[in-house]
C-alpha atoms as a PDB file:
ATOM      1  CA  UNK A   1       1.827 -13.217  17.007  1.00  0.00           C
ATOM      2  CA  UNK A   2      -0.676 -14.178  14.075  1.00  0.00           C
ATOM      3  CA  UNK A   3      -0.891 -11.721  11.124  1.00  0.00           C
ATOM      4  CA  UNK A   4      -4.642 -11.156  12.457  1.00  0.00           C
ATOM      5  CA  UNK A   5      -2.912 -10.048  15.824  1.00  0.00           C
ATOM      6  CA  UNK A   6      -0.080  -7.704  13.953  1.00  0.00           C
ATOM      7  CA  UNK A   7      -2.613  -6.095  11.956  1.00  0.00           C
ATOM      8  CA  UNK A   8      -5.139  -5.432  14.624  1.00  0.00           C
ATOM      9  CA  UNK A   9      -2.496  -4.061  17.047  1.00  0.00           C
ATOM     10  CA  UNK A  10      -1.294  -1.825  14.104  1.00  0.00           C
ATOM     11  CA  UNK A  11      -4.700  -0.370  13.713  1.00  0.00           C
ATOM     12  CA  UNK A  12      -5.175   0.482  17.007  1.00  0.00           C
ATOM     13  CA  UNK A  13      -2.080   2.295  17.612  1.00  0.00           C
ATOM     14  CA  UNK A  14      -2.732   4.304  14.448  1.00  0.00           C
ATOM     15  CA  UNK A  15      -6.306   4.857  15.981  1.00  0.00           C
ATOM     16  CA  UNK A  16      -5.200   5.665  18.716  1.00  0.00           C
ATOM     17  CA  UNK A  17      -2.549   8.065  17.774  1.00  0.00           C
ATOM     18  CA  UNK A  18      -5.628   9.906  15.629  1.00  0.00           C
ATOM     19  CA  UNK A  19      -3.638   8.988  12.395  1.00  0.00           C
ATOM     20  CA  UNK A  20      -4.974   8.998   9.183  1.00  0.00           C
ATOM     21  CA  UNK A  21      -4.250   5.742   7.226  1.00  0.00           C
ATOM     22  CA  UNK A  22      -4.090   3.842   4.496  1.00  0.00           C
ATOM     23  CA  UNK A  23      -2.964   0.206   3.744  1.00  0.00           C
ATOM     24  CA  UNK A  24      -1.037  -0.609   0.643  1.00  0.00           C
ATOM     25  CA  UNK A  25       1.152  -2.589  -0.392  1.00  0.00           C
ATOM     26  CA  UNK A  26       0.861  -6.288  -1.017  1.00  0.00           C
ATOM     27  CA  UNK A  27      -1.672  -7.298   1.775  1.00  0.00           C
ATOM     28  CA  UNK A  28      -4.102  -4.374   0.062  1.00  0.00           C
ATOM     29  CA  UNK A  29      -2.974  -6.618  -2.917  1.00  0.00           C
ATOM     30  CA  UNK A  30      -3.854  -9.636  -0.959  1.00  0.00           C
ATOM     31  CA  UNK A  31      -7.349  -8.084  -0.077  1.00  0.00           C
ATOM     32  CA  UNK A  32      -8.404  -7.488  -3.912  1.00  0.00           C
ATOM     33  CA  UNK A  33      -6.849 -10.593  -5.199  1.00  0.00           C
ATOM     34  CA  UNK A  34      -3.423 -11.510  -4.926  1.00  0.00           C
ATOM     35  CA  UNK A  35      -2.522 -13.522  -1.917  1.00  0.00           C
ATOM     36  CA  UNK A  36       1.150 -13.837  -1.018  1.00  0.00           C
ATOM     37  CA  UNK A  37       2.940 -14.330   1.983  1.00  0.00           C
ATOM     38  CA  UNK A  38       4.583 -11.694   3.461  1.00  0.00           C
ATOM     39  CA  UNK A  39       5.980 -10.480   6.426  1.00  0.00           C
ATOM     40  CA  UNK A  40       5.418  -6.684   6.601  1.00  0.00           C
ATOM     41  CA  UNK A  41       2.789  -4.568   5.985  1.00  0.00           C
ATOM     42  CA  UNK A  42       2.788  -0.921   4.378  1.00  0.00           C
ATOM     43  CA  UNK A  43       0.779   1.671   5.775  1.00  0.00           C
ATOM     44  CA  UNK A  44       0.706   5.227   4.152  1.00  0.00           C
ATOM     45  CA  UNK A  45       0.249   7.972   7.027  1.00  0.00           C
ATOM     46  CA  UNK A  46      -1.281  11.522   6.811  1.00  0.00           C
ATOM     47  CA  UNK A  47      -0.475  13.186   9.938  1.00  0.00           C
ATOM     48  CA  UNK A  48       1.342  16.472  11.642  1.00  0.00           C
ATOM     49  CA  UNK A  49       4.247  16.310  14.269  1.00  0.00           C
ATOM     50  CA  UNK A  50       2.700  15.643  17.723  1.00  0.00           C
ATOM     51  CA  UNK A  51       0.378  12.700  15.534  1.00  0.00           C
ATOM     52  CA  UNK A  52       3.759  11.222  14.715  1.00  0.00           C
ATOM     53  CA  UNK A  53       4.809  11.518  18.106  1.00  0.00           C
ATOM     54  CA  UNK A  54       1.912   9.851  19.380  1.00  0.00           C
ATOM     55  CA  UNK A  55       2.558   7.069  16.977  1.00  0.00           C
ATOM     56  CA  UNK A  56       5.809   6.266  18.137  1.00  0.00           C
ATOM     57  CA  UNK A  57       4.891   6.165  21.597  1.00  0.00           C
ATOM     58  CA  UNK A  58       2.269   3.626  21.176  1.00  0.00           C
ATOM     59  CA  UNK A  59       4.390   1.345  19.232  1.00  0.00           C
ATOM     60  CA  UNK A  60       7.356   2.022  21.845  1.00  0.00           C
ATOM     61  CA  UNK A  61       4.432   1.195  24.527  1.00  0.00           C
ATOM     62  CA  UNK A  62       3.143  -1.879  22.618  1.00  0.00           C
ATOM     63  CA  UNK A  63       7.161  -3.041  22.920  1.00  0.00           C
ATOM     64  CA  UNK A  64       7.854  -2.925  19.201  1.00  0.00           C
ATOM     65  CA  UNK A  65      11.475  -1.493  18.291  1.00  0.00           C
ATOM     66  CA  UNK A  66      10.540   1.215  16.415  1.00  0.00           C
ATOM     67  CA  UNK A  67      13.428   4.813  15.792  1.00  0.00           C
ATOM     68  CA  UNK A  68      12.390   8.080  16.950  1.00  0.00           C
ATOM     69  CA  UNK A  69      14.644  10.328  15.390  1.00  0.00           C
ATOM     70  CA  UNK A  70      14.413   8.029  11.884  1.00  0.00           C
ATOM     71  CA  UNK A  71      10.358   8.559  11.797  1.00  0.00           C
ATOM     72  CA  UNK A  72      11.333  11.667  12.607  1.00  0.00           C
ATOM     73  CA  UNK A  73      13.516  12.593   9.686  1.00  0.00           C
ATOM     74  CA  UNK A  74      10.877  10.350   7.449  1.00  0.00           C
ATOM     75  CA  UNK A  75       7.912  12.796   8.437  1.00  0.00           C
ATOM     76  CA  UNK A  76      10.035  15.548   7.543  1.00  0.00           C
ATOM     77  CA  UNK A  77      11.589  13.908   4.068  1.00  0.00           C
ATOM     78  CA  UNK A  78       8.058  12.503   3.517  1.00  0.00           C
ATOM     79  CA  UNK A  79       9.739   9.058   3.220  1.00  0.00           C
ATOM     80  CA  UNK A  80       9.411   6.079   5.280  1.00  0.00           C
ATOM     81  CA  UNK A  81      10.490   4.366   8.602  1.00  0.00           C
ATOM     82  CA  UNK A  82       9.236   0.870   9.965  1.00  0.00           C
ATOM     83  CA  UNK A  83       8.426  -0.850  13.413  1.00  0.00           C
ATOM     84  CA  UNK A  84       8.969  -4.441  14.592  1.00  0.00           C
ATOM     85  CA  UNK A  85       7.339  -6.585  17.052  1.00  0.00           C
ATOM     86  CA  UNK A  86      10.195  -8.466  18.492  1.00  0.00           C
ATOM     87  CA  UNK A  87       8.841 -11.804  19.190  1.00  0.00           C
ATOM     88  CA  UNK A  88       7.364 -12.436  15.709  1.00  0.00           C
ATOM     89  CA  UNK A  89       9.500 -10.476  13.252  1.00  0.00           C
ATOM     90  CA  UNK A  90       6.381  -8.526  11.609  1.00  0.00           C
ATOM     91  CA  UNK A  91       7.636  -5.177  10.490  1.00  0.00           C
ATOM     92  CA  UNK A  92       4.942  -2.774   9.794  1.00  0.00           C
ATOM     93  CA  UNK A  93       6.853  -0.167   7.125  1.00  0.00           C
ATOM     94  CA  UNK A  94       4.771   3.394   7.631  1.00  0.00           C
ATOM     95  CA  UNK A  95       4.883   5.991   4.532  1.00  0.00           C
ATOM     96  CA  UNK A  96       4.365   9.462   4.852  1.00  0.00           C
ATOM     97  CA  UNK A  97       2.069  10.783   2.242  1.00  0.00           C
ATOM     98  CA  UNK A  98       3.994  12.793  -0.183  1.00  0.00           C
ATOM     99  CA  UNK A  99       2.733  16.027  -1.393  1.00  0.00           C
ATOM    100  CA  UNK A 100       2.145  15.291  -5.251  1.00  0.00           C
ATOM    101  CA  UNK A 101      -1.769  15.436  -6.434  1.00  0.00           C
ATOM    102  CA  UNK A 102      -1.712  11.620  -7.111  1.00  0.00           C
ATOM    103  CA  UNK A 103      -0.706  10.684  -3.469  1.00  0.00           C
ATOM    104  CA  UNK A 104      -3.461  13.024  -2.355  1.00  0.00           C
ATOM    105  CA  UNK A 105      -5.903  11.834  -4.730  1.00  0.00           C
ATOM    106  CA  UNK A 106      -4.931   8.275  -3.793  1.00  0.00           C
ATOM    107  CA  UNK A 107      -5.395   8.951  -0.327  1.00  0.00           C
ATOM    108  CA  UNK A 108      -8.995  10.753  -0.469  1.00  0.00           C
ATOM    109  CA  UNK A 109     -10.199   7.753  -2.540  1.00  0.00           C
ATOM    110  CA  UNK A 110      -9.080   4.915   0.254  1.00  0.00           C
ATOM    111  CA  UNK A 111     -11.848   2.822   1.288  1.00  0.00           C
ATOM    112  CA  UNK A 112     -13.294   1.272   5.349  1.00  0.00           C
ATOM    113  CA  UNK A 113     -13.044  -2.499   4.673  1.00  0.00           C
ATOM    114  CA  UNK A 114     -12.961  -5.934   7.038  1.00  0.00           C
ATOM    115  CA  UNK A 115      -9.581  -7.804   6.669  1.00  0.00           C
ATOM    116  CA  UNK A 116      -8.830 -10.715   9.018  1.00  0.00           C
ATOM    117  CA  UNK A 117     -11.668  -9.772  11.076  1.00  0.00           C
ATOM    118  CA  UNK A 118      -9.613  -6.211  11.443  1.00  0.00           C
ATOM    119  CA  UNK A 119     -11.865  -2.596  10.293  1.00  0.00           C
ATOM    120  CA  UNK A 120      -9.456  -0.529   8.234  1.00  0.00           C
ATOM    121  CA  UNK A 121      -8.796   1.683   6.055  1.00  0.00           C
ATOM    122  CA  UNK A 122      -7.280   0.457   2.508  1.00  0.00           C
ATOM    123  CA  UNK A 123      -5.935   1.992  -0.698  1.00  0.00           C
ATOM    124  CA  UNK A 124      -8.712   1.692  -3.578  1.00  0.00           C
ATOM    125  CA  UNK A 125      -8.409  -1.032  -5.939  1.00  0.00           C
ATOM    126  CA  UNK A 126      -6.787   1.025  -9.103  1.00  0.00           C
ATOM    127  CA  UNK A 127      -4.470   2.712  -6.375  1.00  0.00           C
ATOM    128  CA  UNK A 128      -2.730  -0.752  -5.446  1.00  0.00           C
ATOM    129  CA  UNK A 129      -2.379  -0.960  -9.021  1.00  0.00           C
ATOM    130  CA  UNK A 130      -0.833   2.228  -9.487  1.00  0.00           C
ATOM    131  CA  UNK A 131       1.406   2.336  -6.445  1.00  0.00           C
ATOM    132  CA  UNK A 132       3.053  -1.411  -7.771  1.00  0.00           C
ATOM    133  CA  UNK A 133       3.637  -0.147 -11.140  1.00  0.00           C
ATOM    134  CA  UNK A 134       5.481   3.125  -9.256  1.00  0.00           C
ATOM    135  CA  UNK A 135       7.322   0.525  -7.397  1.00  0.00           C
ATOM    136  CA  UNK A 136       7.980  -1.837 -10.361  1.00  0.00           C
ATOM    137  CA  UNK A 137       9.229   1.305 -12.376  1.00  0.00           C
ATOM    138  CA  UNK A 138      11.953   2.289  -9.201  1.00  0.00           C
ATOM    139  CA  UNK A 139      13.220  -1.244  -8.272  1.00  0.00           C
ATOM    140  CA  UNK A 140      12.725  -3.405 -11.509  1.00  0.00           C
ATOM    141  CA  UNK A 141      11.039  -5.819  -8.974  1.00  0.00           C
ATOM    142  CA  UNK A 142       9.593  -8.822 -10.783  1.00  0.00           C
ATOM    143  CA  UNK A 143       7.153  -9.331  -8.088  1.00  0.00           C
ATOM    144  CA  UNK A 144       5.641  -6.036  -8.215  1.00  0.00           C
ATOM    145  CA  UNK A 145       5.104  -6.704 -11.740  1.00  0.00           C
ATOM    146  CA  UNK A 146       3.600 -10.294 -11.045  1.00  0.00           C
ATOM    147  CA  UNK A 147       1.346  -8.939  -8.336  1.00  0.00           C
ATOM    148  CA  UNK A 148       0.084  -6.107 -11.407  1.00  0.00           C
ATOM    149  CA  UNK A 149      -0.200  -9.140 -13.646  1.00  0.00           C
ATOM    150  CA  UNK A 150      -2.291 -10.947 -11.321  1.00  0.00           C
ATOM    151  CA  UNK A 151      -4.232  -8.350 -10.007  1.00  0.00           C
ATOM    152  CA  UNK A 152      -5.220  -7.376 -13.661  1.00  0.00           C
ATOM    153  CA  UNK A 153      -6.087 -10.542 -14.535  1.00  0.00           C
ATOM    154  CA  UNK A 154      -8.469 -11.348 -11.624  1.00  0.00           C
ATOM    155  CA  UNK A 155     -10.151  -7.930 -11.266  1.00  0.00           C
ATOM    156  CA  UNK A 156     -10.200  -5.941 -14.785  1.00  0.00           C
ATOM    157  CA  UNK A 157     -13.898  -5.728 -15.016  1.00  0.00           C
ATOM    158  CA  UNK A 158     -14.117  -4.240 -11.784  1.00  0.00           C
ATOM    159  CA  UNK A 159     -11.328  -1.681 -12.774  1.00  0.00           C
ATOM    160  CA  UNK A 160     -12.253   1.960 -13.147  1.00  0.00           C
ATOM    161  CA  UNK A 161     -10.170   2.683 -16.467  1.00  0.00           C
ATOM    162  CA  UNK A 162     -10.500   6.019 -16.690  1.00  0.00           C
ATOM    163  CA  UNK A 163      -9.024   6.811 -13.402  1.00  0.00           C
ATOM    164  CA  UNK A 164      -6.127   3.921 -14.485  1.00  0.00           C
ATOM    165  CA  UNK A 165      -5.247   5.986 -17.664  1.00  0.00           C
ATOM    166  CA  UNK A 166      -5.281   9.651 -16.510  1.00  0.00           C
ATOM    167  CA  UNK A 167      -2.677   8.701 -13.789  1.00  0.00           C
ATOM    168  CA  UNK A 168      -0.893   6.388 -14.942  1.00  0.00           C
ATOM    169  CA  UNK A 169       0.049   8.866 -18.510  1.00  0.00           C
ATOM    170  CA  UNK A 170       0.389  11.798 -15.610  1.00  0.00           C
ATOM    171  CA  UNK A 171       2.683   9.241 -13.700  1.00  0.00           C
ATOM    172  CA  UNK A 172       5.202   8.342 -16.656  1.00  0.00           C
ATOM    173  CA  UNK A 173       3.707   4.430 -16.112  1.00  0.00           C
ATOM    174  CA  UNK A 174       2.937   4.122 -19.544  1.00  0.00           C
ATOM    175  CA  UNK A 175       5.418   1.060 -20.187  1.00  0.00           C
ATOM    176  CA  UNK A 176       5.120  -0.594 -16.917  1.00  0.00           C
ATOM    177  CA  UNK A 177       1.011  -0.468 -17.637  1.00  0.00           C
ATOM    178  CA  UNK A 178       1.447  -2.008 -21.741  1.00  0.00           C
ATOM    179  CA  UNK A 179       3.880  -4.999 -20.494  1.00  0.00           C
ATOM    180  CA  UNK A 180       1.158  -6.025 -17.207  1.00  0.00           C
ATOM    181  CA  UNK A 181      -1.680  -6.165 -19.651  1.00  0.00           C
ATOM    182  CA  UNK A 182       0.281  -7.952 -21.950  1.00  0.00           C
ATOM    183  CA  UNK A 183       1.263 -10.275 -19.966  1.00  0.00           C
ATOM    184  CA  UNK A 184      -1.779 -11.254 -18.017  1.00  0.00           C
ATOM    185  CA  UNK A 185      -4.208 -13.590 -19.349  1.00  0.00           C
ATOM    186  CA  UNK A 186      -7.802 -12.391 -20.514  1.00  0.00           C
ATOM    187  CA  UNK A 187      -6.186  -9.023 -20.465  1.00  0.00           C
ATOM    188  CA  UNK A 188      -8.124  -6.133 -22.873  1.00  0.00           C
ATOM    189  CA  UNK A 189      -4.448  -5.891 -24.928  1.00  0.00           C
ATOM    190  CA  UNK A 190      -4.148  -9.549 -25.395  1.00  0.00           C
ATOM    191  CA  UNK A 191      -8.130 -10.104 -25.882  1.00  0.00           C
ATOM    192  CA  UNK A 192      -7.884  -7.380 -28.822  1.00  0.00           C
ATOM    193  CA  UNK A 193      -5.311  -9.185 -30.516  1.00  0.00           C
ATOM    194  CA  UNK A 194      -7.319 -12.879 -30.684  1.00  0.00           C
ATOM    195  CA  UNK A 195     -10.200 -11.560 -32.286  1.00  0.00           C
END
C-alpha cells in the first residue's frame, strides 16, 4: 500500500466515522516544507465515545490491527493509540485533543488542503511549528528540532509571528523557539546579528 493509499483510506474512515481531524506531525511538516520519510502519520481527533467507537470499527473493518480497549483508555486519558495496516507496516498514531486553550485554538485554526491527491484537514502552518517544539521540549528529539529548523528557514515570511510568540511564551517554548531560529539560516535572530 502506497502512502497515497494509507492516507486516503485514513481519511475516509475518519469521514466516515464523522470525526473531526487534524493532521500533524511530520507529513503536515512535509506539506509546508519539510519532506522526510516516514512511516506513520499523526492525526489529532476531536470526537465523543460512540465517534471513537465508530472509528475503531472501520479500521477493524478495513483489516488494520488496531486495540479497542487501548483507544479506549486514550479517549478517556486524552492521550494516544495507533492502527496498522498489516501488509505495509503504515501506522497511523491518532491523538485525542487535549483540553488546554492551545490544543483548542490549534484545532479551530486547522485548514482543508490537497495532499497526495487526498482532501484533508491539516494543522495550520505556525501549529506544526508549535506542536514540534512541544515535542522537541518532551523527548530532546534532534529531529523535531531539525524539522523546526527547516521549516523556519523555508517558510518565515509566511509565518504569522504574533500568533508564534503569544503561544509559544504561554507554552514555556521560549528556549526551544531562540535555539531553531538560531540555528536556521536566513533566520530573523541570525539576520539581526549580520547587519
Amino acid at each position: 500500500m502506497s502512502l497515497t493509499a494509507f492516507l486516503r483510506r485514513v481519511v475516509e474512515v475518519l469521514d466516515q466515522a464523522g470525526v473531526s481531524y487534524m493532521l500533524t506531525g511530520s507529513l503536515a511538516a512535509a506539506y509546508y516544507a519539510v519532506p522526510r520519510a516516514t512511516q506513520d502519520i499523526d492525526v489529532v481527533i476531536e470526537t465523543e465515545g460512540p465517534g471513537l467507537d465508530r472509528l475503531v470499527q472501520g479500521l477493524l473493518s478495513a483489516g488494520w490491527y488496531v486495540d479497542r480497549d487501548a483507544a479506549l483508555e486514550a479517549w478517556r486519558a486524552r492521550g494516544q493509540f495507533n492502527a496498522i495496516e498489516p501488509e505495509s507496516g503504515w501506522k497511523a498514531d491518532f491523538i485525542v485533543r487535549k483540553e488546554r486553550s492551545y490544543s483548542q485554538e490549534e484545532f479551530g485554526r486547522r485548514e482543508r488542503i490537497s495532499l497526495l491527491g487526498v482532501e484533508l484537514a491539516v494543522a495550520s502552518l505556525e501549529d506544526v511549528v508549535i506542536s514540534k517544539l512541544e515535542w522537541s521540549s518532551i523527548g530532546d528529539s534532534a529531529l523535531q528540532r531539525r524539522d523546526v529548523v527547516q521549516l523556519l528557514e523555508r517558510t518565515w515570511p509566511r509565518l504569522d509571528r504574533a500568533y508564534l510568540d503569544e503561544w509559544i511564551a504561554r507554552l514555556g517554548l521560549d528556549s526551544e523557539w531562540q535555539a531553531a531560529q538560531a540555528q536556521a539560516r536566513h533566520s530573523p535572530t541570525r539576520d539581526e546579528t549580520e547587519k
